[in-house]
Protein backbone atom coordinates (compact mmCIF):
# COMPACT_ATOMS: atom_id res chain seq x y z
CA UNK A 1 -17.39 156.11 -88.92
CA UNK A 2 -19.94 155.62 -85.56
CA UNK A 3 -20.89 152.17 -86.92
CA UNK A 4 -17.52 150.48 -86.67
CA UNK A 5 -17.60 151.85 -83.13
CA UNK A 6 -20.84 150.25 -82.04
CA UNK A 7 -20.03 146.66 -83.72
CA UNK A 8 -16.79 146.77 -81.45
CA UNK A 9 -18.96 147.41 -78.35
CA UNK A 10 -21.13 144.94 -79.11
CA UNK A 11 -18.40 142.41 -79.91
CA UNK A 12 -17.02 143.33 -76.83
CA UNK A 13 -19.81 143.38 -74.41
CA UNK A 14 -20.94 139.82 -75.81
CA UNK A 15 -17.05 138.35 -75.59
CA UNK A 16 -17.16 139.92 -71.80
CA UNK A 17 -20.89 138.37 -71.11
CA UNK A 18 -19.32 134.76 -72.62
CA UNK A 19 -16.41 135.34 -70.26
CA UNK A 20 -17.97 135.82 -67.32
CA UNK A 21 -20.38 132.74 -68.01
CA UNK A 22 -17.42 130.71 -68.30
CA UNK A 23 -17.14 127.60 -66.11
CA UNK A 24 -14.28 128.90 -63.07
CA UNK A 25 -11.04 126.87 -62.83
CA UNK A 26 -11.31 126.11 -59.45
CA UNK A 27 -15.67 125.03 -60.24
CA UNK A 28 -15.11 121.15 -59.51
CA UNK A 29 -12.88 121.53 -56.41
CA UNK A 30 -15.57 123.66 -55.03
CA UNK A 31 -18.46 121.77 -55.32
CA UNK A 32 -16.01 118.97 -53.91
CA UNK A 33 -15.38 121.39 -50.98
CA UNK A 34 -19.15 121.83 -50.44
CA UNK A 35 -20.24 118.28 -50.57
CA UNK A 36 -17.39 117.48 -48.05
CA UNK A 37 -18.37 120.12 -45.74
CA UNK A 38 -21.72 119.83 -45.74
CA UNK A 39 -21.34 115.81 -45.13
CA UNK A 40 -19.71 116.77 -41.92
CA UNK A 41 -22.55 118.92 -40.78
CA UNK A 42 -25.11 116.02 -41.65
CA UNK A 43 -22.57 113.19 -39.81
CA UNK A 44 -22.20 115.00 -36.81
CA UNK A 45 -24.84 114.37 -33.87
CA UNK A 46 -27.98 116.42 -34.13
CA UNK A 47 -28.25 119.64 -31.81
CA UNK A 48 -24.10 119.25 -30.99
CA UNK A 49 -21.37 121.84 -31.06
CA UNK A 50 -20.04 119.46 -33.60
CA UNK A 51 -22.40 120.27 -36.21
CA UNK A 52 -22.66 124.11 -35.25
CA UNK A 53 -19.20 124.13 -35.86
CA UNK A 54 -19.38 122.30 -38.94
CA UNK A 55 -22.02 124.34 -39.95
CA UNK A 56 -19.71 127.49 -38.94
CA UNK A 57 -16.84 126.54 -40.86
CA UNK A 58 -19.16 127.11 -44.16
CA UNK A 59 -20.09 130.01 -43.31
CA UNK A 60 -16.52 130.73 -42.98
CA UNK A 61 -15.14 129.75 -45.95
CA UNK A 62 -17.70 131.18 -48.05
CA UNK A 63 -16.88 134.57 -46.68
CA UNK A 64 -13.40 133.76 -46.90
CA UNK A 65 -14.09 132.94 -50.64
CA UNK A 66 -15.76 136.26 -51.32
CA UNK A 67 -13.08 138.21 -49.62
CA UNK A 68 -10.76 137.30 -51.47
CA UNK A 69 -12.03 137.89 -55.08
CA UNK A 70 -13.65 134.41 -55.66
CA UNK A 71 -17.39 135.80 -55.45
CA UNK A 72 -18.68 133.31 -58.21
CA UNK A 73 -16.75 130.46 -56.17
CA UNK A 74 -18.34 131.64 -53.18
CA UNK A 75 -21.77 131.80 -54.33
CA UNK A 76 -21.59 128.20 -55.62
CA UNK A 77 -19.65 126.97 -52.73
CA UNK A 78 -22.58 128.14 -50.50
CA UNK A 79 -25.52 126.86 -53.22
CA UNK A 80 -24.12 123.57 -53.63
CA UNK A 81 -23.89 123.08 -49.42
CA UNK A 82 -26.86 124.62 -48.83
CA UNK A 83 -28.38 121.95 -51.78
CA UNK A 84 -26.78 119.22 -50.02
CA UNK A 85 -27.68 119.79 -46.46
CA UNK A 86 -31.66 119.90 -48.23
CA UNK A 87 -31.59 116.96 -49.52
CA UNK A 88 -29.47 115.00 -46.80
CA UNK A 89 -31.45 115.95 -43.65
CA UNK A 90 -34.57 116.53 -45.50
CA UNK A 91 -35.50 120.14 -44.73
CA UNK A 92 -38.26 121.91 -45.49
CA UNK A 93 -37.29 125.36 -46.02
CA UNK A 94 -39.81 128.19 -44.55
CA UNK A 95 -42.04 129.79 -47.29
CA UNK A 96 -43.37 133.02 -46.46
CA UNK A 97 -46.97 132.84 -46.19
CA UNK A 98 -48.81 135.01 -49.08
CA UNK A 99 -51.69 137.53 -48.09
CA UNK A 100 -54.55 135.58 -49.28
CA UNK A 101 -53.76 132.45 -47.53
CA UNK A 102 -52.77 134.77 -44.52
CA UNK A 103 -56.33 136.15 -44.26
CA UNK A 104 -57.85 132.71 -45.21
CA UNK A 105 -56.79 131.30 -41.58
């Protein structure tokens, strides 16, 4: 009697997992959103309120994203600008300096 019990958990906890690995609806018109955004932070003028705004209004609209339910949407909103704005103006992001190498200088 148990074991029909536990096959419907697991049938449901894998049918949830596939779920939630599902592609979003809205997954192409974010990345869209991204690479738009982030192509106005890398056209405006270096150092200008232009691109802090720019840079702003992601900020923004991730957060708005989350807010509002769309967590998944928001996290790929923010990966794919934050990817874009790598690759465009060629940044180097900080790695944190390990011990050894630390002590070594």
């Amino acid at each position: 009697m148990k074991l029909p019990a536990i096959i419907s958990a697991l049938l449901l906890s894998v049918s949830l997992i596939s779920c939630s690995e599902s592609k979003s609806p809205y997954h192409d018109d974010v990345i869209a959103a991204a690479r738009r955004d982030a192509d106005k932070v890398v056209q405006a003028p270096a150092e200008s309120m232009e691109r802090e705004h720019a840079v702003l209004a992601i900020r923004v609209r991730q957060h708005a994203l989350s807010s509002n339910g769309y967590r998944h949407e928001a996290d790929l909103y923010y990966t794919t600008a934050h990817d874009t704005l790598v690759d465009s103006l060629h940044i180097i992001e900080c790695r944190q300096i390990d011990s050894s190498q630390a002590t070594n200088q």
